[in-house]
Protein backbone atom coordinates (compact mmCIF):
# COMPACT_ATOMS: atom_id res chain seq x y z
CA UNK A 1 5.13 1.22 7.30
CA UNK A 2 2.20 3.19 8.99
CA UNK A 3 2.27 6.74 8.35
CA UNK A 4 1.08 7.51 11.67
CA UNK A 5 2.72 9.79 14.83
CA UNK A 6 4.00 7.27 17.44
CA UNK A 7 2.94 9.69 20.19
CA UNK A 8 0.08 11.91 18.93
CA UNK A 9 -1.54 9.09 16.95
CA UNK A 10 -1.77 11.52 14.26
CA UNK A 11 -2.36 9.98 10.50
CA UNK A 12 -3.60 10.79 6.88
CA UNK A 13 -6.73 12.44 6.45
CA UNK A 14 -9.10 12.45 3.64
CA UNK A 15 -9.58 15.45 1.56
CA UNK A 16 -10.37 16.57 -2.13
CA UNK A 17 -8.19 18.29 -4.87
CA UNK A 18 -10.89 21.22 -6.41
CA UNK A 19 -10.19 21.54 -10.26
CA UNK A 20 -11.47 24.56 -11.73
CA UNK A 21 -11.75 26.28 -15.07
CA UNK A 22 -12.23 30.04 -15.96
CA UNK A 23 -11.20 33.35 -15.03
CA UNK A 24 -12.16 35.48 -11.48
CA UNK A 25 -14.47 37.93 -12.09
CA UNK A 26 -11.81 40.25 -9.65
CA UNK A 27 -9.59 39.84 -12.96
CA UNK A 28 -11.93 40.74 -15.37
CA UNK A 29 -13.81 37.18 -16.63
CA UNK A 30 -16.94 35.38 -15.75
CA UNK A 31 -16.27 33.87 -12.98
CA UNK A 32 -14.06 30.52 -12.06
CA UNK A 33 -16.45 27.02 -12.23
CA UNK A 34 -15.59 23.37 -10.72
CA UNK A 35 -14.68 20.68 -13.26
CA UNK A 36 -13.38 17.86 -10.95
CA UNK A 37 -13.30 16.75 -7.77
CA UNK A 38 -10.86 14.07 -7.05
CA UNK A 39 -10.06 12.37 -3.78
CA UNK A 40 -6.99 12.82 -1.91
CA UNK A 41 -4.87 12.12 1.17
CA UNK A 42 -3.13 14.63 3.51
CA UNK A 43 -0.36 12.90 5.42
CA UNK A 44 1.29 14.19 8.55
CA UNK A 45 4.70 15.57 8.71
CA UNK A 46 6.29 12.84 9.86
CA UNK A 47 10.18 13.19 11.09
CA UNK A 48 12.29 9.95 12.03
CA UNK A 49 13.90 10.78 15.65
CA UNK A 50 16.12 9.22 17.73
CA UNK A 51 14.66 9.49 21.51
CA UNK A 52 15.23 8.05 25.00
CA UNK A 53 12.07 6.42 26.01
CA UNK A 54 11.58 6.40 29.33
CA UNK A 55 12.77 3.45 30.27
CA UNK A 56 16.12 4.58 29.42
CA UNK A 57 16.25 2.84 26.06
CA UNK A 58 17.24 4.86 23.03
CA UNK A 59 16.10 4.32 19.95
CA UNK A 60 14.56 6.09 16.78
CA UNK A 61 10.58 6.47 16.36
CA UNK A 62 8.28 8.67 13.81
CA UNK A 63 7.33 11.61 15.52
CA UNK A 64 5.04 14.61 13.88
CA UNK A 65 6.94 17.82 13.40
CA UNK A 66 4.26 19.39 15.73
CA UNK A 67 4.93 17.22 18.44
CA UNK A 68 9.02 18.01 17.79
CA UNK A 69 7.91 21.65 18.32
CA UNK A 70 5.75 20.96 21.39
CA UNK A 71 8.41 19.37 23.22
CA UNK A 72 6.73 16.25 23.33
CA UNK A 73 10.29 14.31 22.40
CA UNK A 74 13.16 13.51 24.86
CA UNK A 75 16.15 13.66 22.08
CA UNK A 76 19.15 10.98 22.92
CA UNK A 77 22.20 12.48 24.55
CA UNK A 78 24.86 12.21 22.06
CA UNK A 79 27.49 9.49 22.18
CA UNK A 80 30.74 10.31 23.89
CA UNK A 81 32.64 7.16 23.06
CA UNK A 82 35.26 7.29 20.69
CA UNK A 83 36.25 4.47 18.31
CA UNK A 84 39.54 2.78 19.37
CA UNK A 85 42.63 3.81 17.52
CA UNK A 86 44.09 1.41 14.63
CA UNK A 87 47.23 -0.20 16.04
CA UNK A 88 49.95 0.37 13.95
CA UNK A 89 50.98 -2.40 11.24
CA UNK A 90 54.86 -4.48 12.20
CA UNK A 91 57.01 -4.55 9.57
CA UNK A 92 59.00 -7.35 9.19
């Protein structure tokens, strides 16, 4: 499954976790130095939503938070159907 906004296009980006060793100088040591650099991915934050496209059909799609907020997504009215009753069991 692609990690990727169905409407924004948004993805994973590339990025680096910095590793470091050694105390600030603000608290008193000599300074903090990089040990590592390792590679990394940042992913979106990706929410599973259940939307009416507009063609009328509802159904659910991956949609970044930040387009949720944006009001880029048409939620689904809510089902107003009820299930039918249980008939009751004869005896006999």
């Amino acid at each position: 499954m692609a990690r990727h906004c169905e409407l924004t296009g948004k993805g994973p980006i590339k990025g680096s976790k910095i590793w470091r060793s050694g105390k600030a100088k603000k608290l008193g040591g000599i300074g903090t130095h990089v040990t590592a650099i390792t590679k990394r991915r940042f992913f979106p934050n990706l929410q599973r939503v259940k939307v009416q496209l507009p063609s009328g059909e509802v159904r659910y799609i991956r949609v970044a938070a930040s387009a949720i907020k944006k009001g880029l997504v048409a939620k689904a009215p809510r089902r107003t159907w009820k299930k039918p009753e249980a008939k009751p069991a004869k005896k006999g």
